[in-house]
PDB file of N, CA and C in Angstrom:
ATOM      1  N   UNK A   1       1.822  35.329 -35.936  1.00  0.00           N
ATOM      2  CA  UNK A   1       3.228  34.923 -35.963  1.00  0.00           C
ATOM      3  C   UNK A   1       3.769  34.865 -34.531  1.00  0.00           C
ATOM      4  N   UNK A   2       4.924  35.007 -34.577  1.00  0.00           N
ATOM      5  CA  UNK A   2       5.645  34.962 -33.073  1.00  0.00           C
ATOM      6  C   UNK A   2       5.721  35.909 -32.197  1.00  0.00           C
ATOM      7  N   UNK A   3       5.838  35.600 -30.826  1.00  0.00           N
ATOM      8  CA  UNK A   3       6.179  37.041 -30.281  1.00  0.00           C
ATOM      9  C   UNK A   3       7.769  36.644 -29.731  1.00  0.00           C
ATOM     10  N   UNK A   4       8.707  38.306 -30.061  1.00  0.00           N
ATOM     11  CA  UNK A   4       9.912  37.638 -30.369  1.00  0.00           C
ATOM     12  C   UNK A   4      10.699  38.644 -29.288  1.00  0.00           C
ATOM     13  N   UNK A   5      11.427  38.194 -28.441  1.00  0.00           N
ATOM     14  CA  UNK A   5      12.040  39.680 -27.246  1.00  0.00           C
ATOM     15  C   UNK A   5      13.106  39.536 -27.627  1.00  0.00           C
ATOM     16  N   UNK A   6      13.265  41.002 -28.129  1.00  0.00           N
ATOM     17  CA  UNK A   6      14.846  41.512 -29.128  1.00  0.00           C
ATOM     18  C   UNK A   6      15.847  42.176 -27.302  1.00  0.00           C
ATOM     19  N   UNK A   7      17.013  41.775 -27.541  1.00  0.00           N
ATOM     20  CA  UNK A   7      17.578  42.251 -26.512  1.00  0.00           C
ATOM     21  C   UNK A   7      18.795  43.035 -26.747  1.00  0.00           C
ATOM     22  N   UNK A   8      18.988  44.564 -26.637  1.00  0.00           N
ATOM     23  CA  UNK A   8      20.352  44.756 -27.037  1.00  0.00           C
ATOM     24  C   UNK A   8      20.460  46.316 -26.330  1.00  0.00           C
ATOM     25  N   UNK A   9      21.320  46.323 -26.443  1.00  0.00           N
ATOM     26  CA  UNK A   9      21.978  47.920 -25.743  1.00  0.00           C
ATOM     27  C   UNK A   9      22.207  49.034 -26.609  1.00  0.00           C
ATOM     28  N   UNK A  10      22.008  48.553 -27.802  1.00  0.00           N
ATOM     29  CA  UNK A  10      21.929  49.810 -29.190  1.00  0.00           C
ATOM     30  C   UNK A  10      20.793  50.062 -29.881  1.00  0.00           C
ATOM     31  N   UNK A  11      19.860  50.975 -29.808  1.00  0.00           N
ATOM     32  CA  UNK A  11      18.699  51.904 -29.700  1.00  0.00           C
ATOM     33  C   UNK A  11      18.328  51.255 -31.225  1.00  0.00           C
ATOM     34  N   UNK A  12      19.368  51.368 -32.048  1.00  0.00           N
ATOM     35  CA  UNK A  12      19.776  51.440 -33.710  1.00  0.00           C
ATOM     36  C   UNK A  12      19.428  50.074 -34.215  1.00  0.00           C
ATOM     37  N   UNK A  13      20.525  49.033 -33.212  1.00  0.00           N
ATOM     38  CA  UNK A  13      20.200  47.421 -33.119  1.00  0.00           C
ATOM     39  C   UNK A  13      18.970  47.065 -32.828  1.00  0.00           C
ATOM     40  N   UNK A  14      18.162  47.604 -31.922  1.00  0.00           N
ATOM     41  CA  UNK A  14      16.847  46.916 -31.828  1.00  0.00           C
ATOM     42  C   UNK A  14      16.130  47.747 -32.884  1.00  0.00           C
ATOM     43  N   UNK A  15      16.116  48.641 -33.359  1.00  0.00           N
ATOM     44  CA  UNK A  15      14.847  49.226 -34.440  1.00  0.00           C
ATOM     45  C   UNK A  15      15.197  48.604 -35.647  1.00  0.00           C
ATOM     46  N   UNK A  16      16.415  48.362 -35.996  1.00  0.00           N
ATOM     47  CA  UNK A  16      16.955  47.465 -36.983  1.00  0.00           C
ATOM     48  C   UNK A  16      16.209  45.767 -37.092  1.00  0.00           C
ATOM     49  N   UNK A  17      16.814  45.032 -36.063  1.00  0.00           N
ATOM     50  CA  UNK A  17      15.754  43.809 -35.599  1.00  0.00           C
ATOM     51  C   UNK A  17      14.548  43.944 -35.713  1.00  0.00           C
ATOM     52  N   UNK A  18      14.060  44.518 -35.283  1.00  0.00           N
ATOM     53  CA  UNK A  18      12.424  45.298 -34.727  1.00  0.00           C
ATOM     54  C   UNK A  18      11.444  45.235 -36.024  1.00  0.00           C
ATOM     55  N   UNK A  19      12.493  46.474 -36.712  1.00  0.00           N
ATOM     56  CA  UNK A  19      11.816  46.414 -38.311  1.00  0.00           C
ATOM     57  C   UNK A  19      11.839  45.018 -39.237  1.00  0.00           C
ATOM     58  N   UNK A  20      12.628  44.211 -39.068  1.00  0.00           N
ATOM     59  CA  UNK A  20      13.028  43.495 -39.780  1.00  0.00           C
ATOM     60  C   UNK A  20      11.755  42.204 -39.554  1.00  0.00           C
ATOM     61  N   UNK A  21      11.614  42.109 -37.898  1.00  0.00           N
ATOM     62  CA  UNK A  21      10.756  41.093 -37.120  1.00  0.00           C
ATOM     63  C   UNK A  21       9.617  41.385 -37.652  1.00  0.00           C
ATOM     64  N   UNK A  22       9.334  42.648 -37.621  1.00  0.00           N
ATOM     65  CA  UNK A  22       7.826  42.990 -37.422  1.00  0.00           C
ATOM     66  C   UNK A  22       7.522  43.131 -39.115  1.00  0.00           C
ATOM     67  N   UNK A  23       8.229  43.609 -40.114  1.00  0.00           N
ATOM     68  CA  UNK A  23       8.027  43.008 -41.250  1.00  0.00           C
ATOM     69  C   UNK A  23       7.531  41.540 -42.205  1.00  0.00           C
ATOM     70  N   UNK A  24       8.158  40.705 -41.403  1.00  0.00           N
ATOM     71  CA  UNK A  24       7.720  39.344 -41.586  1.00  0.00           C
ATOM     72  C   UNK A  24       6.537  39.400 -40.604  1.00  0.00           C
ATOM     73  N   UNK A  25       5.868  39.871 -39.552  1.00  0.00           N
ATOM     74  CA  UNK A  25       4.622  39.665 -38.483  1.00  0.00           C
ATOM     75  C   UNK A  25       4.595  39.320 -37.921  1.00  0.00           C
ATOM     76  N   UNK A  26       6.151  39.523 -37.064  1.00  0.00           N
ATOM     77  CA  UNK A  26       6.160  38.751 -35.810  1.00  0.00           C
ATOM     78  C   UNK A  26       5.934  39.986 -34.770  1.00  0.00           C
ATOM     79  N   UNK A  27       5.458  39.995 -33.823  1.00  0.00           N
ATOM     80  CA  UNK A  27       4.953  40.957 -32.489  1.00  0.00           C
ATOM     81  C   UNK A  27       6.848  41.106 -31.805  1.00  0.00           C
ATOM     82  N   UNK A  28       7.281  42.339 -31.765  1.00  0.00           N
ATOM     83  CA  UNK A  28       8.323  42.293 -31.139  1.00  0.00           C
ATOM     84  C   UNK A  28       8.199  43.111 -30.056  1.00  0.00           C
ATOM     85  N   UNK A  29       9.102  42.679 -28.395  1.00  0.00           N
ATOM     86  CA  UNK A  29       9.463  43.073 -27.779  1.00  0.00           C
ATOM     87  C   UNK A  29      10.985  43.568 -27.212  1.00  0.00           C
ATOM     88  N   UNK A  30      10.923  44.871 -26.888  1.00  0.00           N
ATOM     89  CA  UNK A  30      12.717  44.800 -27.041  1.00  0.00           C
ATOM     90  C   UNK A  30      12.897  45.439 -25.713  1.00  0.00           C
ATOM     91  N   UNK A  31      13.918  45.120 -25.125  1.00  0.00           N
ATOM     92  CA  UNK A  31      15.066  45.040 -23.917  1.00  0.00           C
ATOM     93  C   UNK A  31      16.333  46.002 -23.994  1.00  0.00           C
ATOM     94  N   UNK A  32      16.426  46.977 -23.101  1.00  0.00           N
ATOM     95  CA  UNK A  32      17.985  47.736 -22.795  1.00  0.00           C
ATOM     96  C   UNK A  32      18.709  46.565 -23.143  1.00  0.00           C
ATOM     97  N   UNK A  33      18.735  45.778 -22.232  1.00  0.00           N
ATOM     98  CA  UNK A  33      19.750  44.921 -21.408  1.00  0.00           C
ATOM     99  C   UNK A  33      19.553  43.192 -20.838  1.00  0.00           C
ATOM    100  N   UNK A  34      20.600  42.693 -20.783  1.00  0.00           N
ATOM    101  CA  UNK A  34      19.593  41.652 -20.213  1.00  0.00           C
ATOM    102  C   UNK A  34      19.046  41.508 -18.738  1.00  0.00           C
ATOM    103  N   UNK A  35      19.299  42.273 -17.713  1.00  0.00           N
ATOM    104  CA  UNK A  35      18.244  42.229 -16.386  1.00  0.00           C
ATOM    105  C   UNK A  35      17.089  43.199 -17.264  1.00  0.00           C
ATOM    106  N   UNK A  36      16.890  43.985 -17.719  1.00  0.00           N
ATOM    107  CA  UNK A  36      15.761  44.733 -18.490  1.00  0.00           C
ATOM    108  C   UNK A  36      15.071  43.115 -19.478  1.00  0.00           C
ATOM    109  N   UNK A  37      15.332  42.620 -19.423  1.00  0.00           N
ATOM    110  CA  UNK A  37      14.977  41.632 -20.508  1.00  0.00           C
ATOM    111  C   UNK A  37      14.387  40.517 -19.717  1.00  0.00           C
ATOM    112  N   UNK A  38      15.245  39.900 -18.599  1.00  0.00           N
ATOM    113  CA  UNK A  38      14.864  38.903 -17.727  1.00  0.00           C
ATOM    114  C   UNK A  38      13.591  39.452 -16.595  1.00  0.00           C
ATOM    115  N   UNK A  39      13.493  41.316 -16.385  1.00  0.00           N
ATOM    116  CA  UNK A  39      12.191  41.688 -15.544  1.00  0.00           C
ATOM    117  C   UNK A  39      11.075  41.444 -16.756  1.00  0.00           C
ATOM    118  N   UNK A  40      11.263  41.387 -18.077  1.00  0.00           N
ATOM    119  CA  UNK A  40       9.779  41.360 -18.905  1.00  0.00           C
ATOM    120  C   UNK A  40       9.964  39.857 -19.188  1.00  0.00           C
ATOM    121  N   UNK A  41      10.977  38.964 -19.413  1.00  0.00           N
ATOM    122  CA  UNK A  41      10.122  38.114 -19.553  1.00  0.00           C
ATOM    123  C   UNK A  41       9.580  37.048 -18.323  1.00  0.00           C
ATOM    124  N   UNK A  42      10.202  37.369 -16.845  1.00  0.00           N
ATOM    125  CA  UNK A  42       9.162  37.009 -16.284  1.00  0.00           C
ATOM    126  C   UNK A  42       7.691  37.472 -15.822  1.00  0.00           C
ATOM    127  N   UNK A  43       7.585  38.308 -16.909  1.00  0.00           N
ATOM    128  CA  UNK A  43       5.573  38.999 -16.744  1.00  0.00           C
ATOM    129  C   UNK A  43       5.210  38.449 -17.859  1.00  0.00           C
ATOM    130  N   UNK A  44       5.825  37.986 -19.052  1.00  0.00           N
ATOM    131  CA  UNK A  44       5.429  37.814 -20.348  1.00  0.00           C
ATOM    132  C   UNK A  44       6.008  36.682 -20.836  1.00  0.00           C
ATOM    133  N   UNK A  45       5.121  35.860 -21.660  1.00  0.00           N
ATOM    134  CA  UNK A  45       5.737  34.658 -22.225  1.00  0.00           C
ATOM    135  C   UNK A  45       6.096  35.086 -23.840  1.00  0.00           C
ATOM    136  N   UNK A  46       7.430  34.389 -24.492  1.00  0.00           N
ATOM    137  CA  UNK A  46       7.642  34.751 -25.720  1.00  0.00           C
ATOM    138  C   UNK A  46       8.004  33.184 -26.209  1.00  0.00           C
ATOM    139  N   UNK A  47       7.708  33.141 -27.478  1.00  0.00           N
ATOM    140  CA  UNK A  47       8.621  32.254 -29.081  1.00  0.00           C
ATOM    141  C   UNK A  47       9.197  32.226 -28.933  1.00  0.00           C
ATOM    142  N   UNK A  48      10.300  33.247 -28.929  1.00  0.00           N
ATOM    143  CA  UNK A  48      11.865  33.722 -29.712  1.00  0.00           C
ATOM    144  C   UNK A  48      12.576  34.528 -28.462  1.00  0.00           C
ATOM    145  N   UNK A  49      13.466  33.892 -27.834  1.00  0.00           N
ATOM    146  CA  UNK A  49      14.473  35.333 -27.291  1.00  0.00           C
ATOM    147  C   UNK A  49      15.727  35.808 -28.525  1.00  0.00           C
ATOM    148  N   UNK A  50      16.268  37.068 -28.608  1.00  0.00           N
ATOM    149  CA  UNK A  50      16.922  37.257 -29.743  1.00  0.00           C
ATOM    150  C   UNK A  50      17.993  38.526 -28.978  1.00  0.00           C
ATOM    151  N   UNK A  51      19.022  38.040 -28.312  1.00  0.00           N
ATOM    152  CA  UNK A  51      19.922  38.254 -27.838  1.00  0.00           C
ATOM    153  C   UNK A  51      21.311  39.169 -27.872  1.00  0.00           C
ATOM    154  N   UNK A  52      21.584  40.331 -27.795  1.00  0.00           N
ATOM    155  CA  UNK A  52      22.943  40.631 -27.943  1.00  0.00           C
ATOM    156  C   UNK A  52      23.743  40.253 -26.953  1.00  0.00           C
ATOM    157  N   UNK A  53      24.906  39.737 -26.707  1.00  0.00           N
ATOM    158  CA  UNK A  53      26.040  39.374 -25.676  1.00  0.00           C
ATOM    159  C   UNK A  53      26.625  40.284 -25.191  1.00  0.00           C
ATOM    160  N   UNK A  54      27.371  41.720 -25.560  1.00  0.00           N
ATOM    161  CA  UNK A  54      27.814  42.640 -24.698  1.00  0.00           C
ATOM    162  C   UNK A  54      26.948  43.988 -24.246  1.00  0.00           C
ATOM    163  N   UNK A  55      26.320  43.657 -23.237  1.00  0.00           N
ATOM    164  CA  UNK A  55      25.533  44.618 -22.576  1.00  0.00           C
ATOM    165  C   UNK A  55      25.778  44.976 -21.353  1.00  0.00           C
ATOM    166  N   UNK A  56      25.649  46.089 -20.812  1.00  0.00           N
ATOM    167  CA  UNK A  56      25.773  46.488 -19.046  1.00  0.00           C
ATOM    168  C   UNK A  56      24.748  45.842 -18.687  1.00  0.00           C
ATOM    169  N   UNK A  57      24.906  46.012 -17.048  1.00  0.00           N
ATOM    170  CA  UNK A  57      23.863  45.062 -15.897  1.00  0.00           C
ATOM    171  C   UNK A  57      23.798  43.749 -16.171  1.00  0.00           C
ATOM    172  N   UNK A  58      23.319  43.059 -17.205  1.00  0.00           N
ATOM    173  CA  UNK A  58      23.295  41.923 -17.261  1.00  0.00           C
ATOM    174  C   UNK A  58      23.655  41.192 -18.666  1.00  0.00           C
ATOM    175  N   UNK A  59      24.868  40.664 -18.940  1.00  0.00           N
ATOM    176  CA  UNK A  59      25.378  40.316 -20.765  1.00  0.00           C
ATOM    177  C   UNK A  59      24.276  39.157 -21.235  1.00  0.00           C
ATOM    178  N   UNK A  60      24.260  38.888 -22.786  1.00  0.00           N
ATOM    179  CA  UNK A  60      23.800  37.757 -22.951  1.00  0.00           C
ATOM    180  C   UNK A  60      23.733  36.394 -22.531  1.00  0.00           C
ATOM    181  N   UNK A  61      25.156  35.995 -22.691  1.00  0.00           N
ATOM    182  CA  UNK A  61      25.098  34.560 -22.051  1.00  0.00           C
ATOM    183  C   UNK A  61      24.537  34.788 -20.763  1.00  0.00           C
ATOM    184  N   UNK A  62      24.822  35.345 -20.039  1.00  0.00           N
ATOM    185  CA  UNK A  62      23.887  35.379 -18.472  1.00  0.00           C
ATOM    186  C   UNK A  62      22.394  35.253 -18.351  1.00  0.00           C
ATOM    187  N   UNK A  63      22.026  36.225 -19.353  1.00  0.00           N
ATOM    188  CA  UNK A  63      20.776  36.287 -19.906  1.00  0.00           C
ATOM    189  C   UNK A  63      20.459  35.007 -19.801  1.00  0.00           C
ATOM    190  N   UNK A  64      20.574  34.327 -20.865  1.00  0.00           N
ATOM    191  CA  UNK A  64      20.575  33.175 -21.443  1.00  0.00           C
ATOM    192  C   UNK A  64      20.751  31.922 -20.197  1.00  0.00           C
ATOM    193  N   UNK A  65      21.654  31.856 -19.768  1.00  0.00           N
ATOM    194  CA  UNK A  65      21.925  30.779 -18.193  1.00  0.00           C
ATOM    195  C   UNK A  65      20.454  31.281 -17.534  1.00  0.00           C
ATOM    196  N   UNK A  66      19.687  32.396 -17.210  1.00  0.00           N
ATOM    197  CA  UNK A  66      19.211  32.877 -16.541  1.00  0.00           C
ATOM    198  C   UNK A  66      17.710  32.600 -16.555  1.00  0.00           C
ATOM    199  N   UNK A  67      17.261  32.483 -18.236  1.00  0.00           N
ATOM    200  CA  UNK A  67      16.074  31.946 -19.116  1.00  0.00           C
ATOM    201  C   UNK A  67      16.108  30.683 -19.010  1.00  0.00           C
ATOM    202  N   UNK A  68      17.302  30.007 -19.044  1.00  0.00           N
ATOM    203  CA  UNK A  68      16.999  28.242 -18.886  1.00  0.00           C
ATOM    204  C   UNK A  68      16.359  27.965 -17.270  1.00  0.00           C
ATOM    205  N   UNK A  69      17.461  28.807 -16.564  1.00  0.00           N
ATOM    206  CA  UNK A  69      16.642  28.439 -15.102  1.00  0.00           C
ATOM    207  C   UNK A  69      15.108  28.557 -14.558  1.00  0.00           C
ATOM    208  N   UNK A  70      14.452  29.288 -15.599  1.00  0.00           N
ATOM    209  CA  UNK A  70      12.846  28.955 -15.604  1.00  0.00           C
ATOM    210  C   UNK A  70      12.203  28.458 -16.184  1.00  0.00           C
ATOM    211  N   UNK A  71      11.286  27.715 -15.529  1.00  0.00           N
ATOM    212  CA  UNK A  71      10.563  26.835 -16.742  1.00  0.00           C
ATOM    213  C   UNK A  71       9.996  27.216 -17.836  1.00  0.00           C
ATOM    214  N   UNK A  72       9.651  27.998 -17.899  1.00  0.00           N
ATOM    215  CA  UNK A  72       8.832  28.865 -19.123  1.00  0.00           C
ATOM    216  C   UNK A  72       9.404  29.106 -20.346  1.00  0.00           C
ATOM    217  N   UNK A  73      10.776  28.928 -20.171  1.00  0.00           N
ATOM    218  CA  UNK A  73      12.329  29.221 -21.152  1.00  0.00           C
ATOM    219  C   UNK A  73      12.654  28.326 -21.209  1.00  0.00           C
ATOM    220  N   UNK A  74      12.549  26.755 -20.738  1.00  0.00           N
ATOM    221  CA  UNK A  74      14.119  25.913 -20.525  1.00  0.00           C
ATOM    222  C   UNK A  74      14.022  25.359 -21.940  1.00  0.00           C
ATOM    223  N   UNK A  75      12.883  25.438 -22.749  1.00  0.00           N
ATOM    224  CA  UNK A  75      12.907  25.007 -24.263  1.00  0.00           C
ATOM    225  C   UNK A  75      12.590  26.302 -25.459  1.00  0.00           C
ATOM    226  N   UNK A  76      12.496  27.631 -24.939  1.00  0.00           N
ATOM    227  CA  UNK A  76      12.137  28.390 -25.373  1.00  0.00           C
ATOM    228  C   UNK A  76      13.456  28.985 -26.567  1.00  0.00           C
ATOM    229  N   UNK A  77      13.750  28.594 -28.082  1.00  0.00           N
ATOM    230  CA  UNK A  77      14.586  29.254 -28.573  1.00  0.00           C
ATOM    231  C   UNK A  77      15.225  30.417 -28.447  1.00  0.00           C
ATOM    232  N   UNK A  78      16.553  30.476 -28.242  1.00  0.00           N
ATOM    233  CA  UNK A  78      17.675  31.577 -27.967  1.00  0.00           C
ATOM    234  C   UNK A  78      18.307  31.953 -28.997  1.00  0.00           C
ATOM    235  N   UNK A  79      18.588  32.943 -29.674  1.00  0.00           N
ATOM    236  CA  UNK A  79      19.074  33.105 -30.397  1.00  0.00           C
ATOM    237  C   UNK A  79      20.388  34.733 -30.218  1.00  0.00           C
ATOM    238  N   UNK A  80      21.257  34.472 -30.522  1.00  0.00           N
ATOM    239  CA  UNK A  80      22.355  34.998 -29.772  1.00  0.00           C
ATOM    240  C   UNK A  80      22.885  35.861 -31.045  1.00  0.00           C
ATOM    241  N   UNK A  81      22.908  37.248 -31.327  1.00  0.00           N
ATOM    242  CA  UNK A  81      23.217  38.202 -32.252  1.00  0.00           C
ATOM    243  C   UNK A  81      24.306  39.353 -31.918  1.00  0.00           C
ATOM    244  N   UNK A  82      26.008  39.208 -32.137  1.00  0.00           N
ATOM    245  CA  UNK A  82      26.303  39.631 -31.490  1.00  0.00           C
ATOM    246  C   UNK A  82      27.546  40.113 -32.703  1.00  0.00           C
ATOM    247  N   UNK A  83      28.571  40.177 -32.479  1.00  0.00           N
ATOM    248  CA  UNK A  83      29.384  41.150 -33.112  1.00  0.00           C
ATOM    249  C   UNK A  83      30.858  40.360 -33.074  1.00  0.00           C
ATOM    250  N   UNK A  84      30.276  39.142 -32.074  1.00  0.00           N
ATOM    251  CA  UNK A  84      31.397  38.097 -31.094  1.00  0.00           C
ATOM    252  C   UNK A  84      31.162  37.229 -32.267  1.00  0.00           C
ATOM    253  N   UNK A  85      32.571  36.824 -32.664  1.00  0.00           N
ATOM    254  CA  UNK A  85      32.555  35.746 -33.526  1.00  0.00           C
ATOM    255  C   UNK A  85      33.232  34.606 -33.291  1.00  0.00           C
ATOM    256  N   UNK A  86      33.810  34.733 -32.351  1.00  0.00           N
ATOM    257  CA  UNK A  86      35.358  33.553 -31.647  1.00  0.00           C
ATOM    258  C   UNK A  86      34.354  32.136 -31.106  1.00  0.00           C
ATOM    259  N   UNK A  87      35.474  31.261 -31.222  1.00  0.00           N
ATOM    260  CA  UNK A  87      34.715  29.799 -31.026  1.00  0.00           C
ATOM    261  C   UNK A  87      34.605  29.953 -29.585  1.00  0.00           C
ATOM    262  N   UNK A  88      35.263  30.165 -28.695  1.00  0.00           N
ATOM    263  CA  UNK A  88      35.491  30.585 -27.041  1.00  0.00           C
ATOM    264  C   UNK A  88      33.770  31.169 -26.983  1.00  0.00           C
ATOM    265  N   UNK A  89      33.676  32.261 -27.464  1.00  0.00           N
ATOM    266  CA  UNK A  89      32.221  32.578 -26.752  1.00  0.00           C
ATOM    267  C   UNK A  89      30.925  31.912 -27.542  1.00  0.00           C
ATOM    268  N   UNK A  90      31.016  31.453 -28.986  1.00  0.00           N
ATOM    269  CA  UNK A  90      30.191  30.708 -29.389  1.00  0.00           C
ATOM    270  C   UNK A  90      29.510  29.391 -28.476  1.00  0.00           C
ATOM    271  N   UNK A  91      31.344  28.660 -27.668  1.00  0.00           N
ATOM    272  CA  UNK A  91      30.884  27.409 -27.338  1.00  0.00           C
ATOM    273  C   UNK A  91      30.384  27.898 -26.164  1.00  0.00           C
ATOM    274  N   UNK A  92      30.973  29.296 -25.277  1.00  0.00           N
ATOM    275  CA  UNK A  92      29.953  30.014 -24.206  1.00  0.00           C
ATOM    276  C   UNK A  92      28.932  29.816 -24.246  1.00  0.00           C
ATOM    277  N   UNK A  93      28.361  30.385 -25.402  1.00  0.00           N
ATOM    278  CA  UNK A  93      26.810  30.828 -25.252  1.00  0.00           C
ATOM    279  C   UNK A  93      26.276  29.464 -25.759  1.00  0.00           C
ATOM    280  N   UNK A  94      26.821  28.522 -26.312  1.00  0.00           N
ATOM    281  CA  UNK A  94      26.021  27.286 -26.352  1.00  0.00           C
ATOM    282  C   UNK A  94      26.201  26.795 -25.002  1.00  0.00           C
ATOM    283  N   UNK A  95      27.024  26.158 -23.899  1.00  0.00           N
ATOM    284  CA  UNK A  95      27.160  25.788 -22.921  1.00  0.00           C
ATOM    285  C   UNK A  95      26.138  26.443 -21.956  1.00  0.00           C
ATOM    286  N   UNK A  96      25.723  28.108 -22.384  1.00  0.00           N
ATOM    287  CA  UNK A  96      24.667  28.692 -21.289  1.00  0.00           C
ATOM    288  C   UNK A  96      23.464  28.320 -22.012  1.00  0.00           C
ATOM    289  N   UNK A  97      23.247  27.679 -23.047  1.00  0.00           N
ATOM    290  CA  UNK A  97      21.841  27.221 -23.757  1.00  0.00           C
ATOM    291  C   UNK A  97      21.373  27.853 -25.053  1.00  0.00           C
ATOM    292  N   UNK A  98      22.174  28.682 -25.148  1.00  0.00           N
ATOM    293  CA  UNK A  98      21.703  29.249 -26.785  1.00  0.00           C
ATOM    294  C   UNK A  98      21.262  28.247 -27.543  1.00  0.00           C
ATOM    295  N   UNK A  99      20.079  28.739 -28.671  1.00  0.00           N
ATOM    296  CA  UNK A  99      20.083  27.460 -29.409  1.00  0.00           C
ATOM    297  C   UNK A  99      20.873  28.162 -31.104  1.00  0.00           C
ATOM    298  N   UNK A 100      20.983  29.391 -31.331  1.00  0.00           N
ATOM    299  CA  UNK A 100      21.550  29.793 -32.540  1.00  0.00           C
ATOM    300  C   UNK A 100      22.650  30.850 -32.626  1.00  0.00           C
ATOM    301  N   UNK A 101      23.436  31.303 -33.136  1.00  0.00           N
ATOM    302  CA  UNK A 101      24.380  32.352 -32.714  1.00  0.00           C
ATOM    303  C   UNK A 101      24.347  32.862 -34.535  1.00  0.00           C
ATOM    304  N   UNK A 102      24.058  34.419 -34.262  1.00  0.00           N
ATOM    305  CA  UNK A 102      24.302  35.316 -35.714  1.00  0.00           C
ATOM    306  C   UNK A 102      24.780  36.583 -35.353  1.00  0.00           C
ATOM    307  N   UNK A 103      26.238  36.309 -36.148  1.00  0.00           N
ATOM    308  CA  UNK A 103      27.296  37.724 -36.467  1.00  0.00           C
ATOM    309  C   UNK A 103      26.442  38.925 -36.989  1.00  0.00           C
ATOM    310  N   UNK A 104      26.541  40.094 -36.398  1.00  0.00           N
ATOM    311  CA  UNK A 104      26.244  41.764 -36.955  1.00  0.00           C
ATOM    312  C   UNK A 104      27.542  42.160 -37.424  1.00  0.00           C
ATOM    313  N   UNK A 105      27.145  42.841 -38.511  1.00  0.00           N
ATOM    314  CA  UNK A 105      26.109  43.518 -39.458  1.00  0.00           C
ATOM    315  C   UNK A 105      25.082  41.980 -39.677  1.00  0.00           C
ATOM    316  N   UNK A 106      24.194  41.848 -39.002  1.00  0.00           N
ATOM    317  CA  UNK A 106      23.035  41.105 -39.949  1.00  0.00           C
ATOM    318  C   UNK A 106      22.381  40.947 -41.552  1.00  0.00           C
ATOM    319  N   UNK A 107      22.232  39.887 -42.332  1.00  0.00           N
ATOM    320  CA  UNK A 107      21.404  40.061 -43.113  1.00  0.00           C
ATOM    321  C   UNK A 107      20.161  39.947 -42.853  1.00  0.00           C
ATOM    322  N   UNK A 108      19.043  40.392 -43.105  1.00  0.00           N
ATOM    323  CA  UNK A 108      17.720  40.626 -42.818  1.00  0.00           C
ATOM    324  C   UNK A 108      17.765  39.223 -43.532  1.00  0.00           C
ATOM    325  N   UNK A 109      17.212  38.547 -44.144  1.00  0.00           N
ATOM    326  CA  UNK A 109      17.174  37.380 -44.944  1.00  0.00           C
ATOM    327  C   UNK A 109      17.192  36.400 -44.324  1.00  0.00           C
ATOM    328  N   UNK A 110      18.575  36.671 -43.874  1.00  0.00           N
ATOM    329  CA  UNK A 110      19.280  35.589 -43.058  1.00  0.00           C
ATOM    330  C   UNK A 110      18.652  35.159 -41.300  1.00  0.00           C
ATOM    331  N   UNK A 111      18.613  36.378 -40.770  1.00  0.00           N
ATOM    332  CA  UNK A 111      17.996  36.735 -39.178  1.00  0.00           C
ATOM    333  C   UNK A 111      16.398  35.580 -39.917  1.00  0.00           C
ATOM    334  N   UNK A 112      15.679  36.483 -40.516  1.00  0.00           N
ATOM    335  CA  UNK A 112      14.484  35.462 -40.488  1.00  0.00           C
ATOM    336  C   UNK A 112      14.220  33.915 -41.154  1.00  0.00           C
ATOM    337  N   UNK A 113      15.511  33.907 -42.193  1.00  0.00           N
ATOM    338  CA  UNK A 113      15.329  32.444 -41.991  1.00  0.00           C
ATOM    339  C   UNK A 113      16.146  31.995 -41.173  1.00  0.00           C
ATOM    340  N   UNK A 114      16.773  32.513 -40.214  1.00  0.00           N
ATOM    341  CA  UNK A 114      17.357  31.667 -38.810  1.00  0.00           C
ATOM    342  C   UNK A 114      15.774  31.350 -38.078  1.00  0.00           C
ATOM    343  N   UNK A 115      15.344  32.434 -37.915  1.00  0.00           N
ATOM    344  CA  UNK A 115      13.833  32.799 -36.610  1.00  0.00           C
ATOM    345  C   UNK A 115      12.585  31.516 -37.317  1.00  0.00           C
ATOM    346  N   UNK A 116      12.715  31.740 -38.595  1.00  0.00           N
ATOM    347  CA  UNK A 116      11.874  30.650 -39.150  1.00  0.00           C
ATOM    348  C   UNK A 116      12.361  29.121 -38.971  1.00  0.00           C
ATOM    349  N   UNK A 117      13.575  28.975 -38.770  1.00  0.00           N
ATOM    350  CA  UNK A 117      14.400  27.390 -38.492  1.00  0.00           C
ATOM    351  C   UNK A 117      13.686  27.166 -37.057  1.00  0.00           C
ATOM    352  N   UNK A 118      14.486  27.538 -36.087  1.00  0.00           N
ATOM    353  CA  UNK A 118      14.559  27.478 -34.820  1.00  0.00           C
ATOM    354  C   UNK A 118      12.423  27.494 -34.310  1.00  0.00           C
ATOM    355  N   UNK A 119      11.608  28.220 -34.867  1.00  0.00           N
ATOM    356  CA  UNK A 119      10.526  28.322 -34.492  1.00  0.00           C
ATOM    357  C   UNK A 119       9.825  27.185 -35.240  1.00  0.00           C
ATOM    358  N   UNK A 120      10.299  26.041 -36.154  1.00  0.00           N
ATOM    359  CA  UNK A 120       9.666  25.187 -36.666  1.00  0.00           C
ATOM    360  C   UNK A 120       9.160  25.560 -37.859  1.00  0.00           C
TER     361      UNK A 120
END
């Protein structure tokens, strides 16, 4: 399956994701933050980035602006999981390249048939 880099600042949020990813068989990698996220994925190539937006050191959309600027990412699905529901940061994080945006509390259901859309 995929290998999928979960990014978030809540210990709870990524084992949540994590379990959910690695249930369906996808290989997950997970991130503090997004500079914690942008040092692994330039050592490592991934499928799936899977994003929270309010984090210290480095937020999602930045993240995200940050993954397009390398080649290895500039087509690599984004997927943006955040708590932010307003059209203002939706059209944000599309303008920085997101390719999907999903409101928490997550449905498990839902997260993987987003991850299953976006991955073909």
């Amino acid at each position: 399956m995929a290998k999928i880099l979960a990014v978030d600042d809540s210990a709870s949020m990524r084992q949540m994701v994590a379990f959910t990813l690695k249930g369906a068989g996808h290989s997950v990698t997970d991130a503090v933050d997004g500079k914690n996220a942008l040092d692994i994925a330039k050592t490592q190539s991934f499928d799936l980035v899977l994003t929270d937006v309010n984090m210290p050191n480095m937020d999602g959309i930045t993240l995200t602006k940050e993954l397009r600027s390398l080649p290895a990412y500039r087509f690599t699905p984004i997927l943006v999981l955040t708590t932010e529901a307003g059209m203002d940061k939706k059209q944000e994080g599309r303008a920085a390249g997101a390719t999907g945006w999903l409101v928490k509390p997550f449905n498990p259901e839902q997260l993987l048939a987003t991850v299953r859309k976006v991955l073909g």
